[in-house]
Each structure stands twice: as structure tokens, then as C-alpha cells.
Protein backbone atom coordinates (compact mmCIF):
# COMPACT_ATOMS: atom_id res chain seq x y z
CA UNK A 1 0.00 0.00 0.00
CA UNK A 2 2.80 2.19 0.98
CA UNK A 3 4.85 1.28 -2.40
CA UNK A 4 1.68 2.43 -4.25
CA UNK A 5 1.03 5.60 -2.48
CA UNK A 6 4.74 6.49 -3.61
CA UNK A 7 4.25 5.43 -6.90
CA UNK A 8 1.33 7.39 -7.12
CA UNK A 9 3.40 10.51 -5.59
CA UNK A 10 6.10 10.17 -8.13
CA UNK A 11 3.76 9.95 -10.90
CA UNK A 12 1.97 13.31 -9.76
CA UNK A 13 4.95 15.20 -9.46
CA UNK A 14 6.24 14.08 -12.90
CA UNK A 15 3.10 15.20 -14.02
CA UNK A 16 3.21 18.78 -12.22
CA UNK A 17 6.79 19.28 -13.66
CA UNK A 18 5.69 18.13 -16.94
CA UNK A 19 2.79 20.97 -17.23
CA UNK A 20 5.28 23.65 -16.25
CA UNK A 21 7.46 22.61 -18.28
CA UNK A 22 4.72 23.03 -20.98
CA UNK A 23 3.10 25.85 -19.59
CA UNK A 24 6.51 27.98 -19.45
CA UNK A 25 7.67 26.98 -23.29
CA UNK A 26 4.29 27.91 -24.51
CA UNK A 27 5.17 31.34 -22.99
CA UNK A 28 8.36 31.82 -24.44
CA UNK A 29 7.15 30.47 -28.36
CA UNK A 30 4.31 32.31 -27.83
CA UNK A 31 6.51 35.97 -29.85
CA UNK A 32 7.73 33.25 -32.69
CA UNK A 33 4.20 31.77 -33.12
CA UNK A 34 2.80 35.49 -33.37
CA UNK A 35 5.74 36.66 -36.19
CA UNK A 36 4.99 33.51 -38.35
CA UNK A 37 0.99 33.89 -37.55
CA UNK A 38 1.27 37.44 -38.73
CA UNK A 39 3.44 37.08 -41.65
CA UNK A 40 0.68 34.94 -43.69
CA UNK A 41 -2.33 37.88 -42.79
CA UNK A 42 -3.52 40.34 -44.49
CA UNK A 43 -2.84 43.82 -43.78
CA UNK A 44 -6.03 44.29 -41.99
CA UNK A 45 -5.74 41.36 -39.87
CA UNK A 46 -2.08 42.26 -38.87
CA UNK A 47 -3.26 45.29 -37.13
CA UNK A 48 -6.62 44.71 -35.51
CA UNK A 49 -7.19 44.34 -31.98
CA UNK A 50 -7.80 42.21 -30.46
CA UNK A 51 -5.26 40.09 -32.43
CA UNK A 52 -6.03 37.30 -34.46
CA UNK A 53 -4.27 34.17 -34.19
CA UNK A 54 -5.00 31.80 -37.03
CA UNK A 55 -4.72 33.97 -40.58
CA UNK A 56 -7.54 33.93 -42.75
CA UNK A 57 -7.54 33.85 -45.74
CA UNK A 58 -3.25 32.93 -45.70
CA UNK A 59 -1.36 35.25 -47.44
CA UNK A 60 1.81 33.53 -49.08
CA UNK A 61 2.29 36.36 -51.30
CA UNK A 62 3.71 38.45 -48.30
CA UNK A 63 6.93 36.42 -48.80
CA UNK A 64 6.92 37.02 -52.24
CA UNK A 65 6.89 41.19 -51.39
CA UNK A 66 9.15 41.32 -48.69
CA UNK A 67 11.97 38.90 -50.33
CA UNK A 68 11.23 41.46 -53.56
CA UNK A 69 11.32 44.60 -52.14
CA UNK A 70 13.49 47.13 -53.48
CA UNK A 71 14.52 45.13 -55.93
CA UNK A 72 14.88 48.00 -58.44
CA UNK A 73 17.61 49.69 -56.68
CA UNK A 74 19.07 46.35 -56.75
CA UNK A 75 19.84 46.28 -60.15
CA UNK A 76 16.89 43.63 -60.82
CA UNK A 77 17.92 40.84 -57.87
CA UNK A 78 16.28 40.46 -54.84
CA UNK A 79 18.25 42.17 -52.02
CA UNK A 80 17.40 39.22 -49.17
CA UNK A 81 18.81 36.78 -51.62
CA UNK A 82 21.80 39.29 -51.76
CA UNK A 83 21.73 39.76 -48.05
CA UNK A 84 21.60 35.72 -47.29
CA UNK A 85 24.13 35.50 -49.57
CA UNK A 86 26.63 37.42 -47.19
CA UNK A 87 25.38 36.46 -44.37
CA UNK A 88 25.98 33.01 -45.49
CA UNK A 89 29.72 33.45 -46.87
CA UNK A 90 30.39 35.33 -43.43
CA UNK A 91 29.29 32.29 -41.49
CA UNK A 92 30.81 30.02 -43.34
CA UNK A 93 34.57 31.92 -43.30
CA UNK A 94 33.82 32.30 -39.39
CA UNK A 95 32.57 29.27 -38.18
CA UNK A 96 35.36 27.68 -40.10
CA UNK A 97 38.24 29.66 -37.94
CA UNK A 98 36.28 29.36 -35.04
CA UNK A 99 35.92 25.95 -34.78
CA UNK A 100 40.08 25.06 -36.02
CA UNK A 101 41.46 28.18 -33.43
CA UNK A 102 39.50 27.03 -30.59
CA UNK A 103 39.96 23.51 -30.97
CA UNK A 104 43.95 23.83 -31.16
CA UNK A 105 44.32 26.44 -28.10
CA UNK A 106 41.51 24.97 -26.33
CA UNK A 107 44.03 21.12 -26.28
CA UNK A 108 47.03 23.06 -25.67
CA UNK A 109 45.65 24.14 -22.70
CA UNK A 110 44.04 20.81 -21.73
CA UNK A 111 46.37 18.05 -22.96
CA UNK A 112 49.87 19.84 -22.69
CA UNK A 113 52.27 21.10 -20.34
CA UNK A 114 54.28 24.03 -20.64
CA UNK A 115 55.09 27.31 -18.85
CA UNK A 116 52.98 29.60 -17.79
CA UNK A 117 50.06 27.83 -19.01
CA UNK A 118 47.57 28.59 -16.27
CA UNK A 119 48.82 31.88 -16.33
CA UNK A 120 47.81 32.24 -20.08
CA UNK A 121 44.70 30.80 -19.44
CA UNK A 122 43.47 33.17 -17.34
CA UNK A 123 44.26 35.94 -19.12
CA UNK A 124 42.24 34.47 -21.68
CA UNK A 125 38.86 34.03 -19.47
CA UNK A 126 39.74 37.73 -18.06
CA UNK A 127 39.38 38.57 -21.72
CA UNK A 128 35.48 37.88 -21.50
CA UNK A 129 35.01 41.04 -19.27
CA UNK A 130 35.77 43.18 -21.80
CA UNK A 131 32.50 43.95 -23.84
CA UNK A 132 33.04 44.14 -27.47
CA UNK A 133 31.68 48.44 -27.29
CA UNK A 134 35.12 49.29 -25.60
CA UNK A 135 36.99 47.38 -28.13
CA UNK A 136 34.72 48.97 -30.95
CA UNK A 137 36.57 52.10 -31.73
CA UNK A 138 40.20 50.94 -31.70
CA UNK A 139 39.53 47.76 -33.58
CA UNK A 140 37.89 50.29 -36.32
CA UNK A 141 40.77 52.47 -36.46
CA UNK A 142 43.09 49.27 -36.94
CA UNK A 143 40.77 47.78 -39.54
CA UNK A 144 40.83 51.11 -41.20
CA UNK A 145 44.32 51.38 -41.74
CA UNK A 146 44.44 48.01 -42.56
CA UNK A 147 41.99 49.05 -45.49
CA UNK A 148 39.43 46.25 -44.15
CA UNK A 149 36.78 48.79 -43.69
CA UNK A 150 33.88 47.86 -46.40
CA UNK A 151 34.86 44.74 -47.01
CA UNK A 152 34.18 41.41 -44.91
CA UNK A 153 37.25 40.67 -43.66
CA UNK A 154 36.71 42.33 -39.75
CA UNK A 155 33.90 39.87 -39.74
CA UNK A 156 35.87 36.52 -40.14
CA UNK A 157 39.57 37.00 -39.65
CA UNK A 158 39.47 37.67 -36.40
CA UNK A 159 37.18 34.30 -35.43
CA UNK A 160 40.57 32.57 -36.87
CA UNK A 161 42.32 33.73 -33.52
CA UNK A 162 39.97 32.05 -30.92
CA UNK A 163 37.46 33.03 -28.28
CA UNK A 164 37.63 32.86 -24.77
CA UNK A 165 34.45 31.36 -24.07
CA UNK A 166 34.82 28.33 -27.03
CA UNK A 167 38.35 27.69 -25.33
CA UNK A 168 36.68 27.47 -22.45
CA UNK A 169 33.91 25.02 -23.51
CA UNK A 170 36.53 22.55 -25.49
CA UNK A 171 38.92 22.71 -22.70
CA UNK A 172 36.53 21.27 -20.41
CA UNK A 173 35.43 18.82 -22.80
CA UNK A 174 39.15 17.51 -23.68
CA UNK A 175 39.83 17.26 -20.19
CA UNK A 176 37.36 14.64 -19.60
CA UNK A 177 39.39 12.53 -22.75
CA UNK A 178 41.38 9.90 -20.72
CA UNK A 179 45.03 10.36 -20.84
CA UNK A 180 45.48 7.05 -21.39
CA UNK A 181 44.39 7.27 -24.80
CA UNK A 182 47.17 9.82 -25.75
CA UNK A 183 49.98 7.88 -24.02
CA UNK A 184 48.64 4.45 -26.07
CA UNK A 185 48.92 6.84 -29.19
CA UNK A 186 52.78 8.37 -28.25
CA UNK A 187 53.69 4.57 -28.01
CA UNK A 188 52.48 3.58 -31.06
CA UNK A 189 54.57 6.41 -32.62
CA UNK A 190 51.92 9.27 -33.00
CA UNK A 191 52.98 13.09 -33.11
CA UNK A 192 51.04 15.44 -30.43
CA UNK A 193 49.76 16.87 -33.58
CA UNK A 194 48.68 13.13 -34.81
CA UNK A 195 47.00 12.88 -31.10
CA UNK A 196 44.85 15.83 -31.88
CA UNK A 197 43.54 15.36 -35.18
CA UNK A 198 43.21 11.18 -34.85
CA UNK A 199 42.42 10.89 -31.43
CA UNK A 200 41.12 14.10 -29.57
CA UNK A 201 39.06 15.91 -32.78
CA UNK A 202 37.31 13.13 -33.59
CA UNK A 203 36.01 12.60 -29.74
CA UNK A 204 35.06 15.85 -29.38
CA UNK A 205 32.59 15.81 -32.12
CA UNK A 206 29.84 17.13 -29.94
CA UNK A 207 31.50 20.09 -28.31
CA UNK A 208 33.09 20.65 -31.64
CA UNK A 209 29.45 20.85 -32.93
CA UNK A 210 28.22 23.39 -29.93
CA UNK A 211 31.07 25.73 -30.83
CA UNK A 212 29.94 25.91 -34.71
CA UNK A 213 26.18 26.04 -34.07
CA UNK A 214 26.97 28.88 -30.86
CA UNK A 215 29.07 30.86 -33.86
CA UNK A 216 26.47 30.15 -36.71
CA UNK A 217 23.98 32.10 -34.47
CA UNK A 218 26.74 34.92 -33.42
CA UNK A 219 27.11 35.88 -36.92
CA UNK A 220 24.15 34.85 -38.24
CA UNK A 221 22.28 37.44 -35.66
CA UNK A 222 25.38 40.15 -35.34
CA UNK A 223 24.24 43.32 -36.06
CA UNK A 224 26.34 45.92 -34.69
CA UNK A 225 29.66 44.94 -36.17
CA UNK A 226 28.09 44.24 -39.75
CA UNK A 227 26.85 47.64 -39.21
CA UNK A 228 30.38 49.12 -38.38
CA UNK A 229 32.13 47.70 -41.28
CA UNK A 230 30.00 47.20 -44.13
CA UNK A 231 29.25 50.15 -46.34
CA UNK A 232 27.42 49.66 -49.84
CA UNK A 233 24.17 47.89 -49.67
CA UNK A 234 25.77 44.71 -51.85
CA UNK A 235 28.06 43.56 -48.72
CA UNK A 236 25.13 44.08 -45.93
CA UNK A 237 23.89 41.70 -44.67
CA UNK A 238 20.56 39.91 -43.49
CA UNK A 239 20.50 41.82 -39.88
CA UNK A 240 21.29 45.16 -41.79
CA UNK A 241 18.73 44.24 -44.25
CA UNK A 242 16.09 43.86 -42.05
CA UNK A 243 17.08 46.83 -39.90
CA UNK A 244 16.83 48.66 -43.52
CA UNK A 245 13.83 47.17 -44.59
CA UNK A 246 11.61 47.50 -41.62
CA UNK A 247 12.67 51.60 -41.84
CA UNK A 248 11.77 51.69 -45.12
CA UNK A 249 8.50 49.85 -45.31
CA UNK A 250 7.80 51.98 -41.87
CA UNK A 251 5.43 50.81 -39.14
CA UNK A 252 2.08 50.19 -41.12
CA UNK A 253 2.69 46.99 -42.96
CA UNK A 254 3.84 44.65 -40.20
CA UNK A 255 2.93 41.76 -41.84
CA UNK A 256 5.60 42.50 -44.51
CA UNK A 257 8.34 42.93 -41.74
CA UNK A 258 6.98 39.86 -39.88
CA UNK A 259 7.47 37.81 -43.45
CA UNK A 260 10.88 39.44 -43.36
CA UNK A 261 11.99 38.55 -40.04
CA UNK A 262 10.78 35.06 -40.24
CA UNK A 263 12.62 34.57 -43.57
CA UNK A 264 15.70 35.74 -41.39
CA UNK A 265 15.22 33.33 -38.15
CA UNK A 266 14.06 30.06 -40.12
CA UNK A 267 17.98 28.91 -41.12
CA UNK A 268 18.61 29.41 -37.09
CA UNK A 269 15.50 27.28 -36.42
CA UNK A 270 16.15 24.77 -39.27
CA UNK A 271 19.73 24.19 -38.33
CA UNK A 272 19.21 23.64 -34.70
CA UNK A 273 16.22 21.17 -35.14
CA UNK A 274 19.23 18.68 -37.32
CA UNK A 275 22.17 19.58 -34.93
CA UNK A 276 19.66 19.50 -31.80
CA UNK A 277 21.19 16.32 -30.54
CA UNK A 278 24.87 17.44 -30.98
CA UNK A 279 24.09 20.88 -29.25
CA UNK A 280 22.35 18.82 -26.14
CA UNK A 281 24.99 16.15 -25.73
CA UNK A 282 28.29 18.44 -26.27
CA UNK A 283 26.37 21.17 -23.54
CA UNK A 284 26.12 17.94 -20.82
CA UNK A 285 29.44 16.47 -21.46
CA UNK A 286 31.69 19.53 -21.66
CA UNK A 287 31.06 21.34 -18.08
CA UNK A 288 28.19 23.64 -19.02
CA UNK A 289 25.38 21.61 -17.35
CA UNK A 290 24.02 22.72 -14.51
């Protein structure tokens, strides 16, 4: 009887747990659900009050106008195709460095000995204190006389120089590689640099995979620096576009900036719902959990 009572406990607070869980994601989907519900209305429906939830009739063509607009100026192509476009190289160049420059520093600090190494790496977690507006003004000034300025290299060559907080992350996950497996690879004749790439990279798979998918979304989303560096409206990119778009469609067609900003999120969404399991695992096996 008393084995059943618990049973019975358990089961209700599983349940209880269960509907907050529910209750407090509904919450925080309820601004995406509201963007993608307003991007298919009408222009009527997007602004009446109280809102309305489920379109009707659905209006695809909003896509249509917001990936078009201002395509004139654009000598005939679509600017967000122009705008994805960058964003995409950008990503691509970054996530790239990011991924190789962390990796390396991050097993130097975790697999080797040498000097000062502690040191070093906590100079480099100090380095996270610093918020990137202080460093704004004299990494534009170096950029400039490097003749960068208007072009995309301030928004990938520097990811090729690591990040404290993706050292961080694949530190912690190399560190829980046993040692063993590194010794059993020196006897057998392996370089430290063989050890790496053969043994350690190919273990760390899903912290490697949290570091690309935590830059994807830093560049995919950046705005400010974009902003800084990027003059002519060919190099902008998607978070400049739709800064740019929403000002000049101003505040009356919201449905049009809704289709907009949901053509801007849905490559976030799409690539975390594939690399979902990757993200979860390398978050619980490389120190992060809580």
C-alpha cells in the first residue's frame, strides 16, 4: 500500500513538472508563433485588436513582397537573396576559424604542459570582461588602416584567432578525454599533432558541434559589427537588411516585416532542429550543465 502511495506521488509530481514545463515553453514560443501567424495575414488582420491568431484567408504572397522589395535599386535581384548570400559566406569563413582556433588552443591548454600555461589561461577568461563596445573604436581604427573597412574581412579573420568562451567550452570537454588514450597513441609512434587530429578531434565531435552552431547564431544574428564595417548595400547583410527594410517599409505593414523577419530566423531554427542532438549532448558532457 505504501509502495503504491509512492508510486502514485512520483507519478503526480512528474506530471506537475511536466505541465510547467509546458506551460513555461508555450510562454516563451508564444513571440515566434505570433511573427509567423502574422506574416501569412492580411494587412487588416495584422493590425486589428484584439489580435487574431489563425490567418484567414493565408497570405503567401507576403513572402513574395518582402523577399522582392526594393529590388529595383538592386539592379533587378532580390536584395534578401543578396543579403543571405553574405550572411551566409560570413558564417561560413567564421565558423570555419572558429571551430580550427578554438579547438587547437583549447588542447594546448588541456592536454599539454608548458610554462605559464595557467597563467595564459586566465588571461584568456579575463578577456570575457571586456564587452566588445570598448573594443569597438580601436579595432575600427586598426581595420581602417588596414583598409578592411567595407569589405568582410573584420567579420571573419578575427574568429581565426579564438574566443575565450569556445576555449573554455573545449577545454573542459578535452579534459574529460582519458590520458590514457594519448599515451597508447605516443607509443604507437603518434605526433602530439597526430593525437589531436586522430584521437582528440574526432572525440570531441559534440562540443566541436556546440562551438559551430553557438558561432552560426553569433554571426548569423550580429548586427552591430556588420553595421560598423559594411558600407554599400551589396556587402550588408541579413541583420542590416532587415534593420533597412523595416525603416523603409515603416510601421504600417507589419505583416511584410513579420514575413521578413521570419525569412531571417528560419535557417537558425532549421539548423538547430538537425544539430539538436549534438548541441544537447556536447552542452552535458563539456562542463556547461548545470
Amino acid at each position: 500500500m505504501a509502495k503504491k502511495s509512492l508510486k502514485h506521488q512520483n507519478l503526480t509530481s512528474v506530471a506537475v513538472v511536466h505541465l510547467v514545463l509546458i506551460v513555461l515553453s508555450a510562454i516563451f514560443l508564444i513571440p515566434l508563433i505570433w511573427m509567423i501567424s502574422t506574416s501569412l495575414k492580411t494587412e487588416r488582420q495584422a493590425s486589428a485588436f484584439p489580435p487574431v491568431w489563425i490567418p484567414s484567408p493565408i497570405v503567401l504572397e507576403n513572402y513574395n513582397t518582402a523577399w522582392t522589395y526594393n529590388q529595383e535599386q538592386m539592379h533587378g535581384q532580390a536584395p534578401m537573396l543578396i543579403y543571405a548570400r553574405n550572411s551566409l559566406l560570413i558564417a561560413i569563413l567564421a565558423v570555419s576559424g572558429t571551430v580550427v582556433s578554438n579547438a587547437i588552443v583549447a588542447y594546448s591548454f588541456a592536454r599539454l604542459k608548458w610554462p605559464g600555461r595557467d597563467l595564459a589561461f586566465a588571461v584568456t577568461l579575463a578577456t570575457m570582461m571586456v564587452p566588445f563596445p570598448v573594443l569597438m573604436v580601436p579595432l575600427f581604427g586598426m581595420f581602417k588602416e588596414f583598409g578592411w573597412v567595407g569589405t568582410f574581412r573584420p567579420l571573419w579573420i578575427p574568429a581565426w584567432f579564438g574566443g575565450a568562451f569556445n576555449i573554455f567550452l573545449l577545454r573542459q570537454f578535452f579534459r574529460t578525454i582519458p590520458f590514457e588514450l594519448s599515451e597508447a597513441a605516443k607509443i604507437d609512434g603518434c605526433s602530439e599533432w597526430g593525437i589531436f587530429y586522430k584521437v582528440v578531434a574526432p572525440l570531441a565531435k559534440p562540443a566541436l558541434a556546440v562551438v559551430a552552431l553557438f558561432s552560426f547564431m553569433f554571426v548569423w544574428n550580429d548586427f552591430l559589427a556588420p553595421l560598423l564595417y559594411l558600407q554599400n548595400q551589396d556587402t550588408w547583410t541579413l541583420a542590416i537588411g532587415l534593420q533597412a527594410f523595416r525603416s523603409q517599409a515603416g510601421s504600417a505593414p507589419i505583416h511584410l516585416q513579420m514575413a521578413a523577419s521570419t525569412m531571417v530566423v528560419a535557417p537558425i531554427i532549421i539548423l538547430f532542429f538537425f544539430a539538436q542532438k549534438q548541441f544537447i549532448q556536447g552542452i552535458a558532457t563539456s562542463g556547461l550543465k548545470g
